[in-house]
N, C-alpha and C. Protein backbone atom coordinates (compact mmCIF):
# COMPACT_ATOMS: atom_id res chain seq x y z
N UNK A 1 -15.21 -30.49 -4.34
CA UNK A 1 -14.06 -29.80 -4.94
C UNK A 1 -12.78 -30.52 -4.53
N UNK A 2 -11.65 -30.75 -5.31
CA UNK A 2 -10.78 -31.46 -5.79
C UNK A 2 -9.66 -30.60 -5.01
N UNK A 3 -8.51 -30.90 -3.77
CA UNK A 3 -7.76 -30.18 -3.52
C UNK A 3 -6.63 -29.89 -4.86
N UNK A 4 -6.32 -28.64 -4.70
CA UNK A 4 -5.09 -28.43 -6.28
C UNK A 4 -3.80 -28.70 -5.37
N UNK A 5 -2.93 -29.80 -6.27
CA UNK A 5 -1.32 -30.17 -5.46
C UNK A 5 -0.57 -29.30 -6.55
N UNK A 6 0.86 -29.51 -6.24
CA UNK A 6 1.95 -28.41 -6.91
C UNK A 6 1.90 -28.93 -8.25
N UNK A 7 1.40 -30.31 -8.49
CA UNK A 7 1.84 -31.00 -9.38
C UNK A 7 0.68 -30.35 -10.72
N UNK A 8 -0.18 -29.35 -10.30
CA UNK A 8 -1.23 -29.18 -10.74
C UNK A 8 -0.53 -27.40 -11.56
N UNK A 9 0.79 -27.18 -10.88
CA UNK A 9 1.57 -25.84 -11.55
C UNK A 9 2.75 -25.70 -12.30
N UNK A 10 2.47 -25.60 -13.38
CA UNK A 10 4.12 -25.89 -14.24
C UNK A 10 4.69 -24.95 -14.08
N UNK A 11 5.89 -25.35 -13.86
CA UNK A 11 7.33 -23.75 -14.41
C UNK A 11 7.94 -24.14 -15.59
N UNK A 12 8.14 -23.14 -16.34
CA UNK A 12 9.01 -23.05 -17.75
C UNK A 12 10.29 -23.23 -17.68
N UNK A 13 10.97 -23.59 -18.06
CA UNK A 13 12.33 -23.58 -18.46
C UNK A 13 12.89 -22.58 -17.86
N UNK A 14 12.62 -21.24 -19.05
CA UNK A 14 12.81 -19.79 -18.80
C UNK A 14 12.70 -19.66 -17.22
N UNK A 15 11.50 -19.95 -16.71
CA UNK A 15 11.38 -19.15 -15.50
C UNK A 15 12.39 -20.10 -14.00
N UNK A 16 12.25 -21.82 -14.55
CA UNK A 16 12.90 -22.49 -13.98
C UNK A 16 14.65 -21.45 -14.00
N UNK A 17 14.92 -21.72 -14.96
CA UNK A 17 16.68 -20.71 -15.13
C UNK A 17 16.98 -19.69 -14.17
N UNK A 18 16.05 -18.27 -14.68
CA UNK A 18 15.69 -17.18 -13.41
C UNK A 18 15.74 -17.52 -12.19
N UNK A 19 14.94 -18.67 -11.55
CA UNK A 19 14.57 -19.03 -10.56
C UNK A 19 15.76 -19.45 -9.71
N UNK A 20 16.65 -20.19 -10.31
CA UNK A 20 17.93 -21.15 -9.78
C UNK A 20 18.98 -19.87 -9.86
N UNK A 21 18.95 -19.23 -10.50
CA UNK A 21 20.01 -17.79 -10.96
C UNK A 21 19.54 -16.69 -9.41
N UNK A 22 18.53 -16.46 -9.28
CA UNK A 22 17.71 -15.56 -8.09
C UNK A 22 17.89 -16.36 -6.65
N UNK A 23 17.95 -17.89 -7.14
CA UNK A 23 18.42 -18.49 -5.63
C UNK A 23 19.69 -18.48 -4.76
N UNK A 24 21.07 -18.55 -6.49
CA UNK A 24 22.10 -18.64 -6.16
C UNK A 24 22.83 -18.46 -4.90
N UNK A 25 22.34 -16.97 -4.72
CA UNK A 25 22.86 -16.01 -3.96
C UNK A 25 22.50 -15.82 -2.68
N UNK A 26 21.84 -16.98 -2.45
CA UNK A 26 20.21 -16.78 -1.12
C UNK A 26 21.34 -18.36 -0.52
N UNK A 27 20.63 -18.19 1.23
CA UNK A 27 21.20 -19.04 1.79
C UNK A 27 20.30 -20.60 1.42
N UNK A 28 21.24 -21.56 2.08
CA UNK A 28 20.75 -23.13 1.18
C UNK A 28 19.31 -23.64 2.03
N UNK A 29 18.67 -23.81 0.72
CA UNK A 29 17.43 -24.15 1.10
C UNK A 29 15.81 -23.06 0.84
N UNK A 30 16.53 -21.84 0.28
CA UNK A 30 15.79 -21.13 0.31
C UNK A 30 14.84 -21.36 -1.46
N UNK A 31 13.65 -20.68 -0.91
CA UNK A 31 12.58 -21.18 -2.47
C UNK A 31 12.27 -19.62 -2.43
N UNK A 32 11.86 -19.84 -3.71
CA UNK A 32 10.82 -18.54 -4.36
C UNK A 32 9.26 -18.80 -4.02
N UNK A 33 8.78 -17.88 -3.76
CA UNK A 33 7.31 -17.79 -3.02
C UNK A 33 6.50 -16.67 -4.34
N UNK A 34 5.57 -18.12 -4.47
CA UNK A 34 4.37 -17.50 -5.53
C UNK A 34 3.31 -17.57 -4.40
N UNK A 35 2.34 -16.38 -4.70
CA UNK A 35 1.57 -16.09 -3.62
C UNK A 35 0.32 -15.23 -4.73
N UNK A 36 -0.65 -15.44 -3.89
CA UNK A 36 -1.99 -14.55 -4.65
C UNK A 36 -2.46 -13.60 -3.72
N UNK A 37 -2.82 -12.63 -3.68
CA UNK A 37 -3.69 -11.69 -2.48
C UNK A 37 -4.46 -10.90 -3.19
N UNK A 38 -5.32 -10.51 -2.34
CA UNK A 38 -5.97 -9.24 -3.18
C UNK A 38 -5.77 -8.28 -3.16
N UNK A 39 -6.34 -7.59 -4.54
CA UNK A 39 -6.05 -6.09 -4.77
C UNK A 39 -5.01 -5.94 -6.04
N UNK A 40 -4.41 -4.85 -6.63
CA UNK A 40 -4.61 -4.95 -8.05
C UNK A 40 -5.52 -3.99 -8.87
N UNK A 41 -5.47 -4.19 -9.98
CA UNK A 41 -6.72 -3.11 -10.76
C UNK A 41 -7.77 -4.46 -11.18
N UNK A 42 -7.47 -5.71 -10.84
CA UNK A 42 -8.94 -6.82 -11.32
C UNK A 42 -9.01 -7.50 -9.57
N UNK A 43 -8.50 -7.15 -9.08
CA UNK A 43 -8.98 -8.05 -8.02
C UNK A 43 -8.23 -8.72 -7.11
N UNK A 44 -6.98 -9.36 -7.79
CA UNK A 44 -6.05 -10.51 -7.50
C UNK A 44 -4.40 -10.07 -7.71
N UNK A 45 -4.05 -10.37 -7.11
CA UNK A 45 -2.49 -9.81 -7.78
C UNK A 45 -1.62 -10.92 -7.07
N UNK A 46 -0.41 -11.23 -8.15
CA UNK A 46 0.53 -12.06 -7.89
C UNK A 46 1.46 -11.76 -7.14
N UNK A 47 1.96 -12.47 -6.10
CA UNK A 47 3.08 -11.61 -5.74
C UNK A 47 4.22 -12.63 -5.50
N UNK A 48 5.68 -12.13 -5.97
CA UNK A 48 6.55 -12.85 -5.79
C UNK A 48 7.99 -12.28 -5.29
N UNK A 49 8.67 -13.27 -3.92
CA UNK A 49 9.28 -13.15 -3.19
C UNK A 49 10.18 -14.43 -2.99
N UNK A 50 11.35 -13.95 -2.18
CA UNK A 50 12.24 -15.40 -1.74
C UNK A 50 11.90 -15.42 -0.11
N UNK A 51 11.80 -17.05 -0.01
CA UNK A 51 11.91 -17.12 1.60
C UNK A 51 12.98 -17.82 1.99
N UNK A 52 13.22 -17.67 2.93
CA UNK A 52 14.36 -18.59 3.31
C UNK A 52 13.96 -19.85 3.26
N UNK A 53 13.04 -20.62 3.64
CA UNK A 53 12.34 -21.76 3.26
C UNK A 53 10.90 -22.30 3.30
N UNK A 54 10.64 -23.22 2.81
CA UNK A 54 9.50 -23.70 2.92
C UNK A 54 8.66 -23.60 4.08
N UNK A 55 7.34 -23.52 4.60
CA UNK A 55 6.19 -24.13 5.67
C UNK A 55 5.85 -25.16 5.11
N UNK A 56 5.72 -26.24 6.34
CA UNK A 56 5.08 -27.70 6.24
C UNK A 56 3.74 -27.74 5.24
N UNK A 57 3.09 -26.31 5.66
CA UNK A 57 2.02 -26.14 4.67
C UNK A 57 1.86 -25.87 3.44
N UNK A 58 3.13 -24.92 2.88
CA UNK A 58 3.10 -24.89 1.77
C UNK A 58 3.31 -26.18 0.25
N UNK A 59 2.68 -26.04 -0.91
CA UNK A 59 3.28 -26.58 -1.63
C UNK A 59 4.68 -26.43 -2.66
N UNK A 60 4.95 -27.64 -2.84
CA UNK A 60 6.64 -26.75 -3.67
C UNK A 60 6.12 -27.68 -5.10
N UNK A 61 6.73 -26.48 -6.07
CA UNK A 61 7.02 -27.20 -6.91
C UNK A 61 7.89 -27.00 -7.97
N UNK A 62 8.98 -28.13 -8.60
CA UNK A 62 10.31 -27.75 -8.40
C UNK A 62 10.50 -28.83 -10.08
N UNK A 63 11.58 -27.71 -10.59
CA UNK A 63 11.92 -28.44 -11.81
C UNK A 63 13.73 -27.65 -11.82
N UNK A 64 13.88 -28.08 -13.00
CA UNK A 64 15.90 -28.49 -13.41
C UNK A 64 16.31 -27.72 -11.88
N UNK A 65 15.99 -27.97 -10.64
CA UNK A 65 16.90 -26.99 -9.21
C UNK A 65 15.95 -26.15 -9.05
N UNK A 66 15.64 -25.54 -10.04
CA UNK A 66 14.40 -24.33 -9.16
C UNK A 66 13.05 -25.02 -8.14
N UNK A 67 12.79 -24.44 -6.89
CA UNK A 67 12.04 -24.74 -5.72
C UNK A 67 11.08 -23.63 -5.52
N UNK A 68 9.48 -23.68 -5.92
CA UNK A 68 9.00 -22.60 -5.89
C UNK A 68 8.23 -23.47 -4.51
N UNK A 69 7.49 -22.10 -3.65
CA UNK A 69 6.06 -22.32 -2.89
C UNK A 69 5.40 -21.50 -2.95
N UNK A 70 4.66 -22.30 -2.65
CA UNK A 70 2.63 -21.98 -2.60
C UNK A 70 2.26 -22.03 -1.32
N UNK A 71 1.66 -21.46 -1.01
CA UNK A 71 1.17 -21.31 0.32
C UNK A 71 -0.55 -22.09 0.24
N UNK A 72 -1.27 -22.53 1.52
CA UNK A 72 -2.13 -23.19 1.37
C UNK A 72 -3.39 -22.30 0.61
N UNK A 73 -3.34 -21.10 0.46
CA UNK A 73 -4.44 -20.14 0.29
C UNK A 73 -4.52 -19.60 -1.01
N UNK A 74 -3.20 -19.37 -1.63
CA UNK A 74 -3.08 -19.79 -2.66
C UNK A 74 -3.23 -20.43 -3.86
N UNK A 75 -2.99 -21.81 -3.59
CA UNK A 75 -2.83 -22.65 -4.31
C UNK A 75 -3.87 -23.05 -5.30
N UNK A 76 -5.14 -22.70 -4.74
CA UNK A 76 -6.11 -23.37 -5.43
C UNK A 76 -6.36 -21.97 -6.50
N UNK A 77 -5.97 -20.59 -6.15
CA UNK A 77 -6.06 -19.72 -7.29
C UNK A 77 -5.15 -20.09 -8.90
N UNK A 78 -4.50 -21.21 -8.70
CA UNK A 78 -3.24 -21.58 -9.44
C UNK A 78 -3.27 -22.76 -10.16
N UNK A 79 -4.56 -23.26 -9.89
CA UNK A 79 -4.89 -24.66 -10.47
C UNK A 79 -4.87 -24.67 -12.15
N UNK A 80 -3.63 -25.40 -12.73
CA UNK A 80 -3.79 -25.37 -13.94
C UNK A 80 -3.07 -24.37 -14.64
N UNK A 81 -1.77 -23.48 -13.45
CA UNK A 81 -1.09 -22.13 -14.70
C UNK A 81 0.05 -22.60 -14.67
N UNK A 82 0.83 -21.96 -15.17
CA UNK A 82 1.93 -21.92 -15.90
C UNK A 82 2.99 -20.79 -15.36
N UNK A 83 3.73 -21.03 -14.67
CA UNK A 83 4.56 -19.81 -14.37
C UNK A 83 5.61 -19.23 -15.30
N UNK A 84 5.77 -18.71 -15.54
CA UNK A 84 6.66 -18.30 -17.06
C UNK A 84 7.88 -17.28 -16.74
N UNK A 85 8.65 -16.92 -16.90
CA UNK A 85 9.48 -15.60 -17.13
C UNK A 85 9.62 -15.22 -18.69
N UNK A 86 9.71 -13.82 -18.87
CA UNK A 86 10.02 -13.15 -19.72
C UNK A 86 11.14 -12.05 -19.72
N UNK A 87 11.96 -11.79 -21.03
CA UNK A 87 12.70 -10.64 -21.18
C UNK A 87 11.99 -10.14 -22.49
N UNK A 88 11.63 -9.08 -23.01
CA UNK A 88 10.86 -8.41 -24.17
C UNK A 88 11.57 -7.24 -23.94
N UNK A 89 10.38 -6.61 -25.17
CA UNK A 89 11.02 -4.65 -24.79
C UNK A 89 10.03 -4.32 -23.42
N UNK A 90 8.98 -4.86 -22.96
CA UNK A 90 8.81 -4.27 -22.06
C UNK A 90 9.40 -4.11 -20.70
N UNK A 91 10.41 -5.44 -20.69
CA UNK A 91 11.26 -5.65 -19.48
C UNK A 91 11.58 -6.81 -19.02
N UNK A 92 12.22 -7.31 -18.23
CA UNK A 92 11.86 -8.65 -17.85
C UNK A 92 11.21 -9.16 -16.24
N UNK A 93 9.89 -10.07 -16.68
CA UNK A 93 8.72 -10.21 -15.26
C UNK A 93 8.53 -11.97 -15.48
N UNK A 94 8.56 -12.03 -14.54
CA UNK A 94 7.93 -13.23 -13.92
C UNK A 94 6.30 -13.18 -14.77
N UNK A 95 5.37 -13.99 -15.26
CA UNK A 95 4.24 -14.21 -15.82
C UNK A 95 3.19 -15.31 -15.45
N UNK A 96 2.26 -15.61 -14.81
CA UNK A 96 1.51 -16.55 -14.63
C UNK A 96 0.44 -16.52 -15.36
N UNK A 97 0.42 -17.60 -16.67
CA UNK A 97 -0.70 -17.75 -17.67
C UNK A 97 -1.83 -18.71 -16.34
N UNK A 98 -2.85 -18.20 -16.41
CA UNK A 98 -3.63 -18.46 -15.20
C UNK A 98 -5.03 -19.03 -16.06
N UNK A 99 -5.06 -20.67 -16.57
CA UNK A 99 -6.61 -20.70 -17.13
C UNK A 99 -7.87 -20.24 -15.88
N UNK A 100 -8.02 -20.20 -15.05
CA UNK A 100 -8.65 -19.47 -13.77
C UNK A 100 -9.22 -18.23 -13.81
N UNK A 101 -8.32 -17.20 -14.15
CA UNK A 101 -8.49 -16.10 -14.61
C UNK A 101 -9.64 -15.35 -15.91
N UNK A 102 -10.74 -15.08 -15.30
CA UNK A 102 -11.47 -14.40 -16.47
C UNK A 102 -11.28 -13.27 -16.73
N UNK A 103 -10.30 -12.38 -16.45
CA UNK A 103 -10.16 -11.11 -17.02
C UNK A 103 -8.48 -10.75 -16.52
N UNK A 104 -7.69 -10.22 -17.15
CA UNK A 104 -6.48 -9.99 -16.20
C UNK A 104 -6.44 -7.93 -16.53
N UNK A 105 -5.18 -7.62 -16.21
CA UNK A 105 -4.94 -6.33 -16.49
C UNK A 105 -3.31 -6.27 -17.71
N UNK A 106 -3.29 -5.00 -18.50
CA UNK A 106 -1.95 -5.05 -19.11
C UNK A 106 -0.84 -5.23 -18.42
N UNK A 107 -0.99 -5.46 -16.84
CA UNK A 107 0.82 -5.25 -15.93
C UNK A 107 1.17 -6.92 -16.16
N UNK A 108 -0.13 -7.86 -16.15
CA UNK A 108 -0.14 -9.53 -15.88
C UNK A 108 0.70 -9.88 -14.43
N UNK A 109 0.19 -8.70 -13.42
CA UNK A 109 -0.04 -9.03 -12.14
C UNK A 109 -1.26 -9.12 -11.75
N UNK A 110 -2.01 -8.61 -12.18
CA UNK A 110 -3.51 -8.46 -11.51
C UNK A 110 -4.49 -9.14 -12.10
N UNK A 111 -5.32 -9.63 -11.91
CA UNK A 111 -6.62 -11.35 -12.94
C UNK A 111 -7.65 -10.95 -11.82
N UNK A 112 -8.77 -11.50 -12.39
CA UNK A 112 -10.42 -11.42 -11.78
C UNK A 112 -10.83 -13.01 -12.19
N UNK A 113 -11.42 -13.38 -10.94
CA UNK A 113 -11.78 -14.82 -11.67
C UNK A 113 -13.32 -14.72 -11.21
């Protein structure tokens, strides 16, 4: 098995924008933290937070200024998605299209692989 690098997780535009807009305000250096854990209604749930910065361990991965991480435990749940943001009528969320994922739930926090 093939370790998964950051280079292996895209961010959107959209979510890149959000991302640099949510940092603004945060002291310099700080990233957004994509993270997987369990639990959820399938199993898995996304969770997302700011840290003040990176671990040596984590991966980053970073487009137009936005700086996301991955943590080592993580990462390999992430091989191949897409981080997205949305505004709709349902609201506006952060989204990870996850090819990994064989089943998710209607919130698109929670996936079963």
């Amino acid at each position: 098995m093939t370790a998964t690098a950051a280079s292996d997780v895209a961010l959107t535009e959209q979510a890149a924008k959000r991302i640099v807009a949510l940092l603004a305000s945060e002291a310099p250096g700080a990233v957004f933290r994509v993270s997987v854990e369990g639990g959820g209604c399938s199993g898995f749930q996304y969770q997302f937070a700011i840290d003040r910065a990176p671990t040596a361990e984590d991966a980053l991965v970073e487009r137009d200024g936005a700086r996301v991480a991955i943590d080592p435990a993580s990462i390999g749940f992430l091989a191949g998605a897409k981080i997205d943001f949305v505004d709709d009528l349902m609201g506006q969320s952060f989204r990870v299209e996850n090819p990994n994922a064989t089943a998710s739930c209607g919130c698109g926090t929670s996936f079963s692989i």
